[in-house]
N, C-alpha and C. Protein backbone atom coordinates (compact mmCIF):
# COMPACT_ATOMS: atom_id res chain seq x y z
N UNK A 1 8.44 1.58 -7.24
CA UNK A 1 7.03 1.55 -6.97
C UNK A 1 6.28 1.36 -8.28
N UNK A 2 5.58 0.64 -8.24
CA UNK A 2 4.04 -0.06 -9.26
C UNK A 2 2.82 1.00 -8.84
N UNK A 3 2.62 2.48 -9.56
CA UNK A 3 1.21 2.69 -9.16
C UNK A 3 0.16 2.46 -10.48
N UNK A 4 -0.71 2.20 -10.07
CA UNK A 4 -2.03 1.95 -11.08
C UNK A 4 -3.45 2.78 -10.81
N UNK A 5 -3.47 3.89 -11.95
CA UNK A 5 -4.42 4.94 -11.52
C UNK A 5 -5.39 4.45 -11.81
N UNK A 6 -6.41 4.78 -11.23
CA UNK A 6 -7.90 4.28 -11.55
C UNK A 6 -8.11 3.12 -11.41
N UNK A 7 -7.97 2.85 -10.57
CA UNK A 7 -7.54 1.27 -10.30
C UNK A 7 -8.04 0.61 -8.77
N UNK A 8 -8.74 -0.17 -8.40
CA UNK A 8 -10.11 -0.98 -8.92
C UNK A 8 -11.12 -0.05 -9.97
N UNK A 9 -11.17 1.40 -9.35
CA UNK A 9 -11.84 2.30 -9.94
C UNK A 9 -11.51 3.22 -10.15
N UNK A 10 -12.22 3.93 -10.70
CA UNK A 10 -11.63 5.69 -11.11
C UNK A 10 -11.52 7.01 -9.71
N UNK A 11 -11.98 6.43 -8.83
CA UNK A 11 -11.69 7.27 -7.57
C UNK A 11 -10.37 6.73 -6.82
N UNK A 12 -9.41 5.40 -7.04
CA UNK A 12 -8.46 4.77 -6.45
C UNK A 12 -7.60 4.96 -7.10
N UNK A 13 -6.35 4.35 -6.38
CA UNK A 13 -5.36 3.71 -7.02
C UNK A 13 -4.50 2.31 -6.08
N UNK A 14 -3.99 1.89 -7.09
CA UNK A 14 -3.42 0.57 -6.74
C UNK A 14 -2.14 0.57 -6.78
N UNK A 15 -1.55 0.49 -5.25
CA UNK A 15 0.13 0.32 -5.29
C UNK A 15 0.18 -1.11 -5.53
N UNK A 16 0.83 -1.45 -6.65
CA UNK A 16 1.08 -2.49 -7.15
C UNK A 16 2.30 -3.70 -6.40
N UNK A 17 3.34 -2.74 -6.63
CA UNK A 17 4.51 -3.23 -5.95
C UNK A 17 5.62 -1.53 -4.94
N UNK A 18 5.70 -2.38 -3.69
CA UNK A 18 6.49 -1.22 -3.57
C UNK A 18 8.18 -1.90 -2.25
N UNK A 19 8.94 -1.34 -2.44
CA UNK A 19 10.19 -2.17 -2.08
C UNK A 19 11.27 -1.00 -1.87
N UNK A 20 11.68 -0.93 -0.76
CA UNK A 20 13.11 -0.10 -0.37
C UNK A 20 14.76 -1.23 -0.53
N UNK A 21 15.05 -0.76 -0.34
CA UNK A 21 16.24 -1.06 -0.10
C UNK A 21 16.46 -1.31 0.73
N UNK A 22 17.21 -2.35 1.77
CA UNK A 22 17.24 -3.22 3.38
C UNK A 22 18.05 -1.83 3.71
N UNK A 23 18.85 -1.45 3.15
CA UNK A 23 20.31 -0.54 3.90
C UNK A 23 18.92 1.01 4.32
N UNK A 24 18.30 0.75 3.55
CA UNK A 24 17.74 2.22 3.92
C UNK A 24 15.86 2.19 4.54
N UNK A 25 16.08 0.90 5.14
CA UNK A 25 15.11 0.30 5.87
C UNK A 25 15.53 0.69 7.57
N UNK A 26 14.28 1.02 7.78
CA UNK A 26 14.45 2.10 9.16
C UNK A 26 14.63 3.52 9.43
N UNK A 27 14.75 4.61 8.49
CA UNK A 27 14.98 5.53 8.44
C UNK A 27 13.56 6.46 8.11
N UNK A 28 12.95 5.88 7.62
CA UNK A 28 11.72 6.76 7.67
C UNK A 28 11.22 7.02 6.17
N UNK A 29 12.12 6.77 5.42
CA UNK A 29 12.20 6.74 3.63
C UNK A 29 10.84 6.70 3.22
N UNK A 30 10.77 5.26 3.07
CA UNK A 30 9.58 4.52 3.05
C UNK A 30 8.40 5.45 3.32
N UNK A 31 8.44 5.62 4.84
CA UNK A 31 6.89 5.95 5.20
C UNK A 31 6.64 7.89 4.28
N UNK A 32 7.68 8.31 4.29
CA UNK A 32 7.81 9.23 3.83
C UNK A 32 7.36 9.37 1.86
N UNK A 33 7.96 8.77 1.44
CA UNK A 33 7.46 8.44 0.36
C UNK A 33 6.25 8.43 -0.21
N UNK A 34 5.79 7.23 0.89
CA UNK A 34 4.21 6.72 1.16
C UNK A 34 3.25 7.91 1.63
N UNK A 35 3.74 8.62 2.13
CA UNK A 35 3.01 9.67 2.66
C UNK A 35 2.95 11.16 1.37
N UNK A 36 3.68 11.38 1.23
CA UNK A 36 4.06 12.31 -0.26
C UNK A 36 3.05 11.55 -1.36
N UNK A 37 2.73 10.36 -1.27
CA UNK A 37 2.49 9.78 -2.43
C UNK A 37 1.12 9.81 -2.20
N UNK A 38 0.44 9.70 -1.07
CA UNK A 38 -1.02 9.84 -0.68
C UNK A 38 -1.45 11.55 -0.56
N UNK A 39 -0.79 11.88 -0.05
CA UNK A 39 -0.87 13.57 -0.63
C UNK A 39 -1.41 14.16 -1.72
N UNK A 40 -0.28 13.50 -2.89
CA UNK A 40 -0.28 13.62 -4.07
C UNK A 40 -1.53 13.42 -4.54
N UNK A 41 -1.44 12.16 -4.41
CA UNK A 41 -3.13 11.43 -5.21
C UNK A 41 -4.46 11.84 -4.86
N UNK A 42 -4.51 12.36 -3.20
CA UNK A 42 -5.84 13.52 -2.62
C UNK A 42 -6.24 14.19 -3.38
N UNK A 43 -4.90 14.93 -3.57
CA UNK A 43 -4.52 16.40 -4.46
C UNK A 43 -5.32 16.31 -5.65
N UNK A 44 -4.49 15.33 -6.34
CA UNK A 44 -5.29 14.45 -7.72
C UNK A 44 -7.12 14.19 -8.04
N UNK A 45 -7.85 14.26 -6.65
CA UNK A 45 -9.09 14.01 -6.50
C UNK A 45 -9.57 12.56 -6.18
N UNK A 46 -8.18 11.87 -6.10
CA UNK A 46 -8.76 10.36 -5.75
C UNK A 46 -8.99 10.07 -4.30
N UNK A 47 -9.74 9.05 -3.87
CA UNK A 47 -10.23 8.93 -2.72
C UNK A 47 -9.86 7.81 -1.93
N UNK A 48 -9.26 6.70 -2.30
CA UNK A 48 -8.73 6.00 -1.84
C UNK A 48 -7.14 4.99 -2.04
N UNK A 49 -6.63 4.90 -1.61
CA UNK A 49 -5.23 3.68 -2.20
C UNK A 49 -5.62 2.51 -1.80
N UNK A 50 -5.27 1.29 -2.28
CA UNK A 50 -5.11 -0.26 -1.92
C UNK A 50 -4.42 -0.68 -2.70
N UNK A 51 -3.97 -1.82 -2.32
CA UNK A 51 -2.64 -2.60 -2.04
C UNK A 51 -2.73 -4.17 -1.83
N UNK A 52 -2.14 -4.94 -2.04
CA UNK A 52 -1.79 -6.25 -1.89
C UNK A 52 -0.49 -6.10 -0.47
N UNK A 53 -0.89 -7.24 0.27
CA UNK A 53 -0.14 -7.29 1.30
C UNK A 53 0.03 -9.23 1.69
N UNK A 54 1.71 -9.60 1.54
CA UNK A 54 2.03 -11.14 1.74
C UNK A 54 1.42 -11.28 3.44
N UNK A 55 0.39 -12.30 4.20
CA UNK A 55 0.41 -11.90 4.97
C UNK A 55 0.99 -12.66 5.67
N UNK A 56 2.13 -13.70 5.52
CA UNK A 56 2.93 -14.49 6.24
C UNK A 56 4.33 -13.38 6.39
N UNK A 57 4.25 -11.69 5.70
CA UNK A 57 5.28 -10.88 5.88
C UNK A 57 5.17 -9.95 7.16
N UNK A 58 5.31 -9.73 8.52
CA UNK A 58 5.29 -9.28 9.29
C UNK A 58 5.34 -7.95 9.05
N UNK A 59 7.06 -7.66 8.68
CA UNK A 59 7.38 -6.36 8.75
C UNK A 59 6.91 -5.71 7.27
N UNK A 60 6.11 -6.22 6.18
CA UNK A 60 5.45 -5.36 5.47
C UNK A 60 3.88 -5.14 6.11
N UNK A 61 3.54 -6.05 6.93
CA UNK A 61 1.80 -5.88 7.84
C UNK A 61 1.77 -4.51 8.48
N UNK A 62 3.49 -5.05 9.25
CA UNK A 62 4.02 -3.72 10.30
C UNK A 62 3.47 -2.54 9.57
N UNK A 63 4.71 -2.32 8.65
CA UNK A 63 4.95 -1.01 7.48
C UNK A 63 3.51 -0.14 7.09
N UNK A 64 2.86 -1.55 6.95
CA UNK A 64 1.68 -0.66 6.19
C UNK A 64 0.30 -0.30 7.00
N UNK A 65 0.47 -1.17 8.13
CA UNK A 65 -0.65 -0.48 9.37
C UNK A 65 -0.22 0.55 10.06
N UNK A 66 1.09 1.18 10.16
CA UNK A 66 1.85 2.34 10.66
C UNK A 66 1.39 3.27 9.65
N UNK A 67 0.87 3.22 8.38
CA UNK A 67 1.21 4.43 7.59
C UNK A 67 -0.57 4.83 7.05
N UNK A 68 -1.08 3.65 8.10
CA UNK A 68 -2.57 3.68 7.48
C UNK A 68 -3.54 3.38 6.93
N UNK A 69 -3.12 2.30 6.51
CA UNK A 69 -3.74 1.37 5.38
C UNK A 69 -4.39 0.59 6.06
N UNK A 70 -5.74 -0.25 5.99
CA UNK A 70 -6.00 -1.20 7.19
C UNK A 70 -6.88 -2.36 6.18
N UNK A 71 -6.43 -3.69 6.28
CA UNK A 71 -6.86 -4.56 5.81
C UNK A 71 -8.24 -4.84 5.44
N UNK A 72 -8.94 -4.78 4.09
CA UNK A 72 -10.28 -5.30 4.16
C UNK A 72 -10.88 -6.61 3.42
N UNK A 73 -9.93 -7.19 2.81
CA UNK A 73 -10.68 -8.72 2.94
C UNK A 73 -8.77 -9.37 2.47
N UNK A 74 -9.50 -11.01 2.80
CA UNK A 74 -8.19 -11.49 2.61
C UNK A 74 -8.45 -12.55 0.58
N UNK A 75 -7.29 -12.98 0.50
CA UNK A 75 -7.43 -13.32 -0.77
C UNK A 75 -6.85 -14.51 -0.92
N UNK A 76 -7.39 -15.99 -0.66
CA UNK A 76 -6.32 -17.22 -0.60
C UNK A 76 -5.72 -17.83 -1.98
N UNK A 77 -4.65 -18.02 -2.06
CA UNK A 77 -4.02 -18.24 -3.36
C UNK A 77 -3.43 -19.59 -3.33
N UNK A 78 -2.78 -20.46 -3.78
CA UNK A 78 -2.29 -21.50 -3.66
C UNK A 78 -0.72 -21.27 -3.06
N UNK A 79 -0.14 -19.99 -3.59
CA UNK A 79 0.98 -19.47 -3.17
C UNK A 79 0.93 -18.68 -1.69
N UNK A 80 -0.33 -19.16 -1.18
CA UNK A 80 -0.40 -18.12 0.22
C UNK A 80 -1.30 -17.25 0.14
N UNK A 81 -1.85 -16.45 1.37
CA UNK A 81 -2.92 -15.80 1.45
C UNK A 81 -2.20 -14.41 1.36
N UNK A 82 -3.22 -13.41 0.04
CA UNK A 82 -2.71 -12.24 0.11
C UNK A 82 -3.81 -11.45 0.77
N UNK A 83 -3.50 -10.45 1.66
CA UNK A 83 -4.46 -9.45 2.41
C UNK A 83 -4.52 -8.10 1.86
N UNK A 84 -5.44 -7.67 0.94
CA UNK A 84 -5.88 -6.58 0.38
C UNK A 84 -6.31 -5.16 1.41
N UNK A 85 -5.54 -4.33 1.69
CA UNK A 85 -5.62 -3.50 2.54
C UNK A 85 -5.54 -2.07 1.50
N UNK A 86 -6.71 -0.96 2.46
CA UNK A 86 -7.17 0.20 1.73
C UNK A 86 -6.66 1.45 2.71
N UNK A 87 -6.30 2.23 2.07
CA UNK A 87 -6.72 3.81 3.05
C UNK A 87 -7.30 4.70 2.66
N UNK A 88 -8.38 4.77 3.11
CA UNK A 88 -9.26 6.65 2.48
C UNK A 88 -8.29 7.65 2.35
N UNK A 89 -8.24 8.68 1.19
CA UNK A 89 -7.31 9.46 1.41
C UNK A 89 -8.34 10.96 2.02
């Protein structure tokens, strides 16, 4: 995991990059993680997370609307459109 504190601003942070392992995809890892990790950062006093999201990737759209995060603008790139998604903590 890629986190970036203060990041757009000093009340956020920015998961940069985040990636399991296929073998340990499905088990709950992940969301678990993700969830410990938003905890954490509450705790911390910050108020929100966002994220970059591929949006031609299904099962990362899946992943990350299951855990809370919900898309707020999109971002077109020449490499594809990335969808910038936030969650209040």
């Amino acid at each position: 995991m890629d986190l970036i504190d203060g990041y757009p601003d000093r009340d956020a942070a920015f998961i940069g990059f985040f990636m399991m392992n296929r073998q340990l995809q499905g088990r709950q890892i992940g969301t678990h993680i993700i969830q410990e990790l938003c905890l954490y950062l509450k705790e911390t006093g910050l108020k929100r997370v966002l994220l970059g999201i591929d949006k031609e990737n299904p099962q990362s759209n899946a992943f990350w609307a299951k855990n809370g995060f919900s898309v707020i603008w999109e971002v077109e790139q020449e490499e594809g459109t990335i969808l910038v998604a936030e969650k209040c903590l």
